[in-house]
Protein backbone atom coordinates (compact mmCIF):
# COMPACT_ATOMS: atom_id res chain seq x y z
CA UNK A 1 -25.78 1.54 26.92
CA UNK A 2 -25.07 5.18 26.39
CA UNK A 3 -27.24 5.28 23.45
CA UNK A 4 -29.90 4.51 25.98
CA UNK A 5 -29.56 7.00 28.63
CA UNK A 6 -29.08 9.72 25.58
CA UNK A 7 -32.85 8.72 24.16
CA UNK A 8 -34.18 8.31 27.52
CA UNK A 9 -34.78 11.66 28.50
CA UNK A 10 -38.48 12.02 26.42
CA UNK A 11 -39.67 8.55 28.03
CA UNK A 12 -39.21 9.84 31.13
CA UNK A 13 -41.29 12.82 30.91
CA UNK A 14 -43.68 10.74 29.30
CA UNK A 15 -43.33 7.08 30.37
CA UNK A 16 -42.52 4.34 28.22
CA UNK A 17 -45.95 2.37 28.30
CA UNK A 18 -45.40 1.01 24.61
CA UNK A 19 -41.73 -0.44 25.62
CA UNK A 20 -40.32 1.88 22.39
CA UNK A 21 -37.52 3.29 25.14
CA UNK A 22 -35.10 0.68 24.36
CA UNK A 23 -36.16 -0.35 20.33
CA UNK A 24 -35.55 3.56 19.33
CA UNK A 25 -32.37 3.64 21.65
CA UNK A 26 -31.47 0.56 19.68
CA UNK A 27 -32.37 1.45 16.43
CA UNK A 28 -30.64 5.07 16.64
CA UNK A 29 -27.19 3.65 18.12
CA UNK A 30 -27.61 0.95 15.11
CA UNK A 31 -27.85 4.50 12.55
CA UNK A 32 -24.93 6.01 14.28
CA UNK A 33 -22.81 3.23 14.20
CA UNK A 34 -23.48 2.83 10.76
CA UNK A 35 -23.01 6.56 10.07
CA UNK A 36 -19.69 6.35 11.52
CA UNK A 37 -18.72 2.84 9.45
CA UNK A 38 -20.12 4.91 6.12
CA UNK A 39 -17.87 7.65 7.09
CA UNK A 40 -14.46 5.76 8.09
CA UNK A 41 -14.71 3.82 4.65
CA UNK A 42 -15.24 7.09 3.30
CA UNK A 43 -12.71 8.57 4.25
CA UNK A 44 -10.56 5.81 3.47
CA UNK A 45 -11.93 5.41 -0.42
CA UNK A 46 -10.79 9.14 -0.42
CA UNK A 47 -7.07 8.30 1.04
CA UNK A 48 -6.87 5.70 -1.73
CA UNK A 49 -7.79 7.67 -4.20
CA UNK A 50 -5.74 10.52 -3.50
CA UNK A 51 -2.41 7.87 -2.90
CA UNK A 52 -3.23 6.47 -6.56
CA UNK A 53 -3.29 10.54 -7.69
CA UNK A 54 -0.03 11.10 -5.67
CA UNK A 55 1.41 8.04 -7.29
CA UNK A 56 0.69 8.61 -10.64
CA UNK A 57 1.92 12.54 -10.60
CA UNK A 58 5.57 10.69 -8.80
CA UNK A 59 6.14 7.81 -11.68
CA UNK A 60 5.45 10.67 -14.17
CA UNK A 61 8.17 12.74 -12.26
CA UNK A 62 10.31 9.32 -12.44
CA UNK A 63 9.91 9.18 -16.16
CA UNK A 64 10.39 12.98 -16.69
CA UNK A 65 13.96 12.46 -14.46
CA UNK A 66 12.83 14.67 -11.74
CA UNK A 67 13.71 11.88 -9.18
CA UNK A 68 13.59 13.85 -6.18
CA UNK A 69 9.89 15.18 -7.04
CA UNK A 70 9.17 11.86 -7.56
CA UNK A 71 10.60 10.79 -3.88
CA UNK A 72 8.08 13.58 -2.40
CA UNK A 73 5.22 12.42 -4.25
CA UNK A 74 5.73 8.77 -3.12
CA UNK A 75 6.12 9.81 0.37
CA UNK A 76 2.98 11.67 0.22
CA UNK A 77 1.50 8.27 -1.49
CA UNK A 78 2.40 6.38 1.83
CA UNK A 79 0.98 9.19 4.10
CA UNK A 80 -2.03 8.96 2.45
CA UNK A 81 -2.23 5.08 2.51
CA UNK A 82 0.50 3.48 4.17
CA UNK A 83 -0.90 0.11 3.46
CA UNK A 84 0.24 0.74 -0.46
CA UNK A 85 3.34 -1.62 -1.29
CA UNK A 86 3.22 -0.40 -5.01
CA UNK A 87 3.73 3.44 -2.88
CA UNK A 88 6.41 2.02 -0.52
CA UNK A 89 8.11 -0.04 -4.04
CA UNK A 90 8.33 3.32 -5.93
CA UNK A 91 9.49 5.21 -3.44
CA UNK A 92 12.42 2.50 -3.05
CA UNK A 93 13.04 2.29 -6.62
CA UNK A 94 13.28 6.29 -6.46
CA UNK A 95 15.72 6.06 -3.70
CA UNK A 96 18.07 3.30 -5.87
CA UNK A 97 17.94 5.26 -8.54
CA UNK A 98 19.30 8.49 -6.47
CA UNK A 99 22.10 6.60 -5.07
CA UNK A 100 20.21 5.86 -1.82
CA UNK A 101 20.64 1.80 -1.67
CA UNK A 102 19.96 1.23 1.80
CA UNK A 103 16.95 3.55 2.18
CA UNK A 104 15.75 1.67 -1.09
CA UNK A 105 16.43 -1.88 0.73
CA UNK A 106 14.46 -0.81 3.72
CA UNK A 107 11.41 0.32 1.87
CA UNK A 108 11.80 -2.68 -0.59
CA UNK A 109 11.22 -4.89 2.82
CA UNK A 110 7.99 -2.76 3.82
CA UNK A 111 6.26 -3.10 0.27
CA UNK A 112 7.28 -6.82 0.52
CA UNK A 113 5.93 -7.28 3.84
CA UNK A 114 2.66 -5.42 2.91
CA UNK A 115 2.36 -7.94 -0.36
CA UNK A 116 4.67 -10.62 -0.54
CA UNK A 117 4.01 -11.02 -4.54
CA UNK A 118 3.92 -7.61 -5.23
CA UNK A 119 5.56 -7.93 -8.79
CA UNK A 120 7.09 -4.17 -8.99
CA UNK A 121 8.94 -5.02 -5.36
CA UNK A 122 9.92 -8.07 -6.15
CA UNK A 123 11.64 -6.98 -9.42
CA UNK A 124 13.29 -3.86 -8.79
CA UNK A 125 14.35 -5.32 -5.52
CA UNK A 126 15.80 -8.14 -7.39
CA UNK A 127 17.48 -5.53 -9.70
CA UNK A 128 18.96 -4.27 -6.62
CA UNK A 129 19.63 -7.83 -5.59
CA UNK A 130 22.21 -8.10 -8.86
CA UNK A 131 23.80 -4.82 -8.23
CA UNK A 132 24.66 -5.59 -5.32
CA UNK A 133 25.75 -9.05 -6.03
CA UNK A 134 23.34 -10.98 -4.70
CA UNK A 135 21.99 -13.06 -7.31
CA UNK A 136 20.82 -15.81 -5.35
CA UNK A 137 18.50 -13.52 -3.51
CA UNK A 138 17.44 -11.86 -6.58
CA UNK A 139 16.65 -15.77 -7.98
CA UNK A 140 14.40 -16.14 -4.96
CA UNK A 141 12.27 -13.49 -5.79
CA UNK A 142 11.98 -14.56 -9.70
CA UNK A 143 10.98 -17.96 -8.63
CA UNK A 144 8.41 -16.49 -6.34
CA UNK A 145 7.34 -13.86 -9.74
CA UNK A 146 6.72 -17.31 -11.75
CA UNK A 147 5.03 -18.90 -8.65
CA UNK A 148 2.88 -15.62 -8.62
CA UNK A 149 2.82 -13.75 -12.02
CA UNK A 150 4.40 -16.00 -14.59
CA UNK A 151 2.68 -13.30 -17.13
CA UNK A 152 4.29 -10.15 -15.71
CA UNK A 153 6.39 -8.06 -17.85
CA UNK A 154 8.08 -8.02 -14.32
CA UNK A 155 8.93 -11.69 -14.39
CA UNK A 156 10.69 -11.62 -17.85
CA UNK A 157 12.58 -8.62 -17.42
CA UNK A 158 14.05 -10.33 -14.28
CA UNK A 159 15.29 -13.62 -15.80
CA UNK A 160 16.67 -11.48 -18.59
CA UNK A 161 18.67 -9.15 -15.93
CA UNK A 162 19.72 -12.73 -14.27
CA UNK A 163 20.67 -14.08 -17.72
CA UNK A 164 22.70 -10.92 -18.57
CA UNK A 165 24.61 -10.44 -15.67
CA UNK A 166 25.08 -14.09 -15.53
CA UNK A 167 26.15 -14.17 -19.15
CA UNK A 168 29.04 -10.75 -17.93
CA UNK A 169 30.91 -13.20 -15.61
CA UNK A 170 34.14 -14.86 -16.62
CA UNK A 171 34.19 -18.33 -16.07
């Protein structure tokens, strides 16, 4: 309706003797809305991309050792798109690996609420799992890896961290 009163200024000077008043009031809401659509998913296809940049430039930070770079890059990976698990499983895997277990736990949860089968989250959160001593927990998320991914790298290395530790206990 405001789209209307906006384009109705000319027809009223002029009258609207064809009945165009309220196709072109119409029409031009229909181009703005769909200007402002283009633009949000835009803008969003630009968040993505720059997450996936952010995320790349932290797991080379990982590799390199630099895990506290790595951290900030992650966390600039979630600003950027906070519906990324693979971000938020990173991050967590970051945080393990600088001691921080229960910061890694907590963002382990998000990544796993965002995608239940994300296969990074699942196995580095089962890693966790076994550190921690909670293998059945870290079983859980293998069987839900074969349910899911039974050709992930992710899935393997699990049931060989399960078999090892496994294999470490005395009888």
């Amino acid at each position: 309706m405001t789209a209307m009163r906006i384009f109705s200024f000319p027809f009223s000077r002029i009258g609207d003797s064809f009945g165009l008043k309220d196709v072109l009031s119409r029409v031009c809401a229909g181009f703005l809305a769909l200007g402002l659509g283009l633009g949000i998913a835009g803008l969003a296809a630009a968040d993505s991309a720059k997450s996936a940049l952010f995320l790349d430039k932290g797991q080379a930070a990982q590799e390199a050792g630099r895990l506290t770079e790595a951290r900030g890059w992650y966390e600039r990976a979630i600003v950027q798109n906070p519906a990324s698990a693979d971000a938020y499983a990173h991050l967590a895997r970051a945080e393990n690996e600088l001691g921080d277990a229960p910061r890694a736990r907590r963002h382990f949860a998000i990544a796993l609420e965002i995608d239940p089968n994300n296969p990074p989250a699942l196995y580095w959160s089962g890693l966790l799992d076994i550190q921690e001593g909670r293998e059945d927990e870290a079983r859980k998320k293998l069987d839900r890896l074969k349910k899911t991914c039974s050709t992930c790298p992710q899935r393997a290395a699990l049931a060989k961290a399960l078999e090892t530790h496994g294999a470490g206990k005395a009888p």
